[in-house]
C-alpha atoms as a PDB file:
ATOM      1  CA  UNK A   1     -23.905 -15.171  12.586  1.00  0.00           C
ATOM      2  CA  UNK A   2     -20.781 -15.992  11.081  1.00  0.00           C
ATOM      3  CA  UNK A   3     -17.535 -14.075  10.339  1.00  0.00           C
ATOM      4  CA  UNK A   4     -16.097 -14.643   6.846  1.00  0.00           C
ATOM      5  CA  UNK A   5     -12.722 -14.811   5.922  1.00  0.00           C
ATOM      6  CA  UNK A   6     -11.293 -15.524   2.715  1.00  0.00           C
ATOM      7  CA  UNK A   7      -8.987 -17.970   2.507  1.00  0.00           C
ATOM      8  CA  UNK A   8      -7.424 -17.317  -1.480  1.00  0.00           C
ATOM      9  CA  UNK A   9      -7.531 -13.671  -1.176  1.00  0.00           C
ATOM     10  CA  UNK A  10      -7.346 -12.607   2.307  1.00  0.00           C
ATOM     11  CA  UNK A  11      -6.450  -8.893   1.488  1.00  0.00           C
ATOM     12  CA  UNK A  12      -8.260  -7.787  -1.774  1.00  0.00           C
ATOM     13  CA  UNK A  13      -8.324  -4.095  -3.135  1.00  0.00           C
ATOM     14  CA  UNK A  14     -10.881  -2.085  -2.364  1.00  0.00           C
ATOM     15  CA  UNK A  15     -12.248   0.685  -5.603  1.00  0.00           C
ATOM     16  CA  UNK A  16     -12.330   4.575  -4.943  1.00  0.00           C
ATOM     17  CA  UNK A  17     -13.234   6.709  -7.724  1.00  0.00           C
ATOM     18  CA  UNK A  18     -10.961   9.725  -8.349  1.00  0.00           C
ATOM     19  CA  UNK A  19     -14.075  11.569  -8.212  1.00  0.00           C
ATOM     20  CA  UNK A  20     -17.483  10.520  -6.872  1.00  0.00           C
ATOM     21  CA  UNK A  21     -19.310  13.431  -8.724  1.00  0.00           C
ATOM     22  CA  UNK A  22     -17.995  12.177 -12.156  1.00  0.00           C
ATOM     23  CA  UNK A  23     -18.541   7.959 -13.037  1.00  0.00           C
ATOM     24  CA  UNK A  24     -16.039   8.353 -15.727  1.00  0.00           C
ATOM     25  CA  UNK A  25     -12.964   9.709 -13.945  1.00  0.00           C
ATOM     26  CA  UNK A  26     -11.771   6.163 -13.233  1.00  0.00           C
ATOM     27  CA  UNK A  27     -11.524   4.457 -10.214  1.00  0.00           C
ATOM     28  CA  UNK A  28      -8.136   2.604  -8.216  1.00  0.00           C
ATOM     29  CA  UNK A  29      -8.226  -0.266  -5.993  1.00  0.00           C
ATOM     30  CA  UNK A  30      -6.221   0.056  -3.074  1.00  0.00           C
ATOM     31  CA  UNK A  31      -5.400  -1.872  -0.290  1.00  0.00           C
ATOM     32  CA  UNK A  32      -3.180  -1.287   3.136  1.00  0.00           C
ATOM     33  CA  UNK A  33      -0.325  -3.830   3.678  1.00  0.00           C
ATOM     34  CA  UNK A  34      -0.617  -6.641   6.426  1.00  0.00           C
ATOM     35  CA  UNK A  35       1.720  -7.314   8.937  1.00  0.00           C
ATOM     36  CA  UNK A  36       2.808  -9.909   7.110  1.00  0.00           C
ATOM     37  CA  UNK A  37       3.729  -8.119   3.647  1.00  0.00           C
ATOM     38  CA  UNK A  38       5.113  -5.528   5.917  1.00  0.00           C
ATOM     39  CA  UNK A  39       7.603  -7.431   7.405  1.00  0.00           C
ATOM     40  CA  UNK A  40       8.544  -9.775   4.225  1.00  0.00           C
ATOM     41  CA  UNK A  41       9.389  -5.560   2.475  1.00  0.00           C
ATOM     42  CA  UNK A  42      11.521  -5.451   5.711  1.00  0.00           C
ATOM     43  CA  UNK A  43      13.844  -8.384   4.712  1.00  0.00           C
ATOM     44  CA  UNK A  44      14.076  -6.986   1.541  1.00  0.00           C
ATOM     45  CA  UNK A  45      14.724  -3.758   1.798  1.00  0.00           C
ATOM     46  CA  UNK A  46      17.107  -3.944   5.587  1.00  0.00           C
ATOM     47  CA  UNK A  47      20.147  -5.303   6.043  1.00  0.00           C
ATOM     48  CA  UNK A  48      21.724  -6.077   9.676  1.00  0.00           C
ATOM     49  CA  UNK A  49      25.280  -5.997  10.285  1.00  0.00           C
ATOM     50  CA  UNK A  50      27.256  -6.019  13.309  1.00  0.00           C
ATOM     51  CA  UNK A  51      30.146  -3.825  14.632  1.00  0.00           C
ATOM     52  CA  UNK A  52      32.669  -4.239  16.993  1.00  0.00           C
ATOM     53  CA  UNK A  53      33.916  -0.697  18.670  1.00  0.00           C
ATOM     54  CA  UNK A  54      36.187  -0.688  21.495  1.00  0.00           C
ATOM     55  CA  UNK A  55      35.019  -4.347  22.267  1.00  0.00           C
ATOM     56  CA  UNK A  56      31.461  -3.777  21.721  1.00  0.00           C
ATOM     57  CA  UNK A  57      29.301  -5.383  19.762  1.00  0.00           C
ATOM     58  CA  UNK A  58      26.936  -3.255  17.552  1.00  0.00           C
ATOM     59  CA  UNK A  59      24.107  -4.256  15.556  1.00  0.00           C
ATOM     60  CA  UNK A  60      23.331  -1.943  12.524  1.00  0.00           C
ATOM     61  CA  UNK A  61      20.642  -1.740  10.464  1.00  0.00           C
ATOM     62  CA  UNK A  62      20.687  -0.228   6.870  1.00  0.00           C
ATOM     63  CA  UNK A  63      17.492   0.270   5.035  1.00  0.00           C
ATOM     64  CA  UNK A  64      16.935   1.203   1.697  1.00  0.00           C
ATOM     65  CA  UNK A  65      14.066   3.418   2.117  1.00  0.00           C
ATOM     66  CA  UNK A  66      13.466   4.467  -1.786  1.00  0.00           C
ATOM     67  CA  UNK A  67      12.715   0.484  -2.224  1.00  0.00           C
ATOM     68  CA  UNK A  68      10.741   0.025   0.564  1.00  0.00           C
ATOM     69  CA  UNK A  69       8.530   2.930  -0.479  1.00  0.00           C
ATOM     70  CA  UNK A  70       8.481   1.161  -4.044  1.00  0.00           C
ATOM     71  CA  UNK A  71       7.617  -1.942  -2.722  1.00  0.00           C
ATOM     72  CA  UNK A  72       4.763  -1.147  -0.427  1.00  0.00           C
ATOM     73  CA  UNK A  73       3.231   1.579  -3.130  1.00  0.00           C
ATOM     74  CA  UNK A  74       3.487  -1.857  -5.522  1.00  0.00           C
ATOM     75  CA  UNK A  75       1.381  -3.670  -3.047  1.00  0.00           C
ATOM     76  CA  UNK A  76      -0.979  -1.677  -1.714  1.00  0.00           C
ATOM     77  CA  UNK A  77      -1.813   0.045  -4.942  1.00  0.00           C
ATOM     78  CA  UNK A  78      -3.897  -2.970  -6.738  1.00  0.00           C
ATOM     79  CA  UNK A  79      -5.157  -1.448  -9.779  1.00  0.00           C
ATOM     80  CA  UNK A  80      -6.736   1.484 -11.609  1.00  0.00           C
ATOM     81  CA  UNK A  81      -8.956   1.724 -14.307  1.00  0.00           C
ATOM     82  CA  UNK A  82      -9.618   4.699 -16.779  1.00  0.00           C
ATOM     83  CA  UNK A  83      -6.256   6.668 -15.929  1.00  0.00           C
ATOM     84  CA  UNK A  84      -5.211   8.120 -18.953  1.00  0.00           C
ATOM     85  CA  UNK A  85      -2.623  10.289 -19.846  1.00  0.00           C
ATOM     86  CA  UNK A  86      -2.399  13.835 -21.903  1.00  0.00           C
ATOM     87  CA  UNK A  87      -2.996  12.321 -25.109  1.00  0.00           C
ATOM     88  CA  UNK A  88      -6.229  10.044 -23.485  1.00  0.00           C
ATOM     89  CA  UNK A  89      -3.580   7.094 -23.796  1.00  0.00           C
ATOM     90  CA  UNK A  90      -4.821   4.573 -21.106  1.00  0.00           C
ATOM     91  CA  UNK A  91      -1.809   3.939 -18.529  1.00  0.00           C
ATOM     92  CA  UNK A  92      -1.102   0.756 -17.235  1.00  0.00           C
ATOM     93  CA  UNK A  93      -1.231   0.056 -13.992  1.00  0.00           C
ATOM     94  CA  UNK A  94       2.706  -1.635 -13.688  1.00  0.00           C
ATOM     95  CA  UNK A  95       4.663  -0.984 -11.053  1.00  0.00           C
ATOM     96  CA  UNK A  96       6.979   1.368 -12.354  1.00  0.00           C
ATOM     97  CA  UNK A  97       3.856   3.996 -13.294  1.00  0.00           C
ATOM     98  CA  UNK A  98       2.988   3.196  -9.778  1.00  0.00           C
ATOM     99  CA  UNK A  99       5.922   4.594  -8.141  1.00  0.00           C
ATOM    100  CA  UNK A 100       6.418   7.353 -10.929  1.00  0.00           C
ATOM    101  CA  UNK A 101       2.875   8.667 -10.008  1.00  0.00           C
ATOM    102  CA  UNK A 102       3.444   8.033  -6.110  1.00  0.00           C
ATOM    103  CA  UNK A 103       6.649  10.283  -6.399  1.00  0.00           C
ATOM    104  CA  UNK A 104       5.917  12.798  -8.945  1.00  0.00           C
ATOM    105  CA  UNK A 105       2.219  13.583  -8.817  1.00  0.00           C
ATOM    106  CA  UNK A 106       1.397  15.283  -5.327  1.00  0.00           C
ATOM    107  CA  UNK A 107      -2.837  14.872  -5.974  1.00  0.00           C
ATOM    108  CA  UNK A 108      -2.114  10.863  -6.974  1.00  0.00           C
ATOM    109  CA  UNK A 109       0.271  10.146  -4.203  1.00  0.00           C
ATOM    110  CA  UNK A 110      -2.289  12.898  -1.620  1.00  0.00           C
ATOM    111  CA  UNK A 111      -5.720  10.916  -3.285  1.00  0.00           C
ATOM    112  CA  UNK A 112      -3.428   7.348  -2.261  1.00  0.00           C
ATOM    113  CA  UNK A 113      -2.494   8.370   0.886  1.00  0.00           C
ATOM    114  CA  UNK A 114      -5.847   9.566   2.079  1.00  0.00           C
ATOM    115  CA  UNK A 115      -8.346   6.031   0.932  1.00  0.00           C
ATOM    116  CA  UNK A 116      -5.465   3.996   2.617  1.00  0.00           C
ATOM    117  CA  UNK A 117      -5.794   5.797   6.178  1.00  0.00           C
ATOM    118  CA  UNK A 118      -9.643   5.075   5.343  1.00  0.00           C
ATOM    119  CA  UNK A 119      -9.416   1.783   4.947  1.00  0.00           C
ATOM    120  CA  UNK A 120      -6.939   1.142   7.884  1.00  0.00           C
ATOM    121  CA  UNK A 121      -9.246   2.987   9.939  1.00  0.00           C
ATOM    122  CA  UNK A 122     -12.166   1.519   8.864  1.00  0.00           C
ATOM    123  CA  UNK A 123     -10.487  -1.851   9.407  1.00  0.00           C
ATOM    124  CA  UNK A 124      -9.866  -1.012  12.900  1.00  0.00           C
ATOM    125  CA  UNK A 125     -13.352  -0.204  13.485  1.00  0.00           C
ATOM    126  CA  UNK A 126     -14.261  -3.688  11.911  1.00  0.00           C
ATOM    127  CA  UNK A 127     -11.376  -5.671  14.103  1.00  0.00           C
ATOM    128  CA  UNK A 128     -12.934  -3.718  17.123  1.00  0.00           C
ATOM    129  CA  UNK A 129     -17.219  -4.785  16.503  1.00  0.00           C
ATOM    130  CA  UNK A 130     -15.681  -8.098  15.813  1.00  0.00           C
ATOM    131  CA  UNK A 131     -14.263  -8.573  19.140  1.00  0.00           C
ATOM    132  CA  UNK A 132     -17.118  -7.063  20.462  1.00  0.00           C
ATOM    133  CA  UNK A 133     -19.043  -9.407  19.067  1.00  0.00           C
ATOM    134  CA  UNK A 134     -17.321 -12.474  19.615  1.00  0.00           C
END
């Protein structure tokens, strides 16, 4: 049997409902950064410099952690669907909503934080019966 990999999308979003009890609560799609989306937010968001003290050279690295943050919440947070607001006023899944939420609503950023260690755990377990396997 074969393993299949997608080739145009090979890190899609995965849907959780907000809650499983309820199908109209909405749902997100959510999906944990690769290594290589990881390390492109790194160039981004850290800058390397170099200091010279007493005659010693000194590399130093500055990150910007608020934009990193940003950044990865943009990427690994897909979409959502049926989010409304207090008025029932559907809210658009941008990025700035998506870091508003992630910083200002502790149940939205917990509910976030939670599928993502899901799926990364679930992708290890995949990576793992693959090897297995091959």
């Amino acid at each position: 049997m074969s393993t299949k990999l997608s080739l145009k999308d090979p890190n899609p979003g995965v849907w959780f409902k907000f809650d499983e009890s309820d199908p109209k609560s909405g749902e997100i799609a959510l999906r944990p950064a690769n290594n290589a989306k990881r390390e492109e937010i790194i160039k981004k968001t850290v800058k390397r410099r170099v200091e010279y003290k007493h005659g010693q050279r000194f590399e130093v690295n500055e990150s910007n952690d608020n934009k990193f943050s940003e950044m990865l919440w943009d990427y690994c947070i897909v979409d959502w669907k049926d989010l409304v607001d207090d008025s029932k006023k559907e809210i658009p899944c941008t990025t700035e909503n998506k870091v508003f939420f992630m910083k200002n609503h502790v149940g939205f950023a917990s509910f976030v934080g939670e599928k993502l260690a899901t799926l990364n755990d679930q992708y290890e377990i995949n990576l793992t019966l693959e090897k297995e396997n091959l």
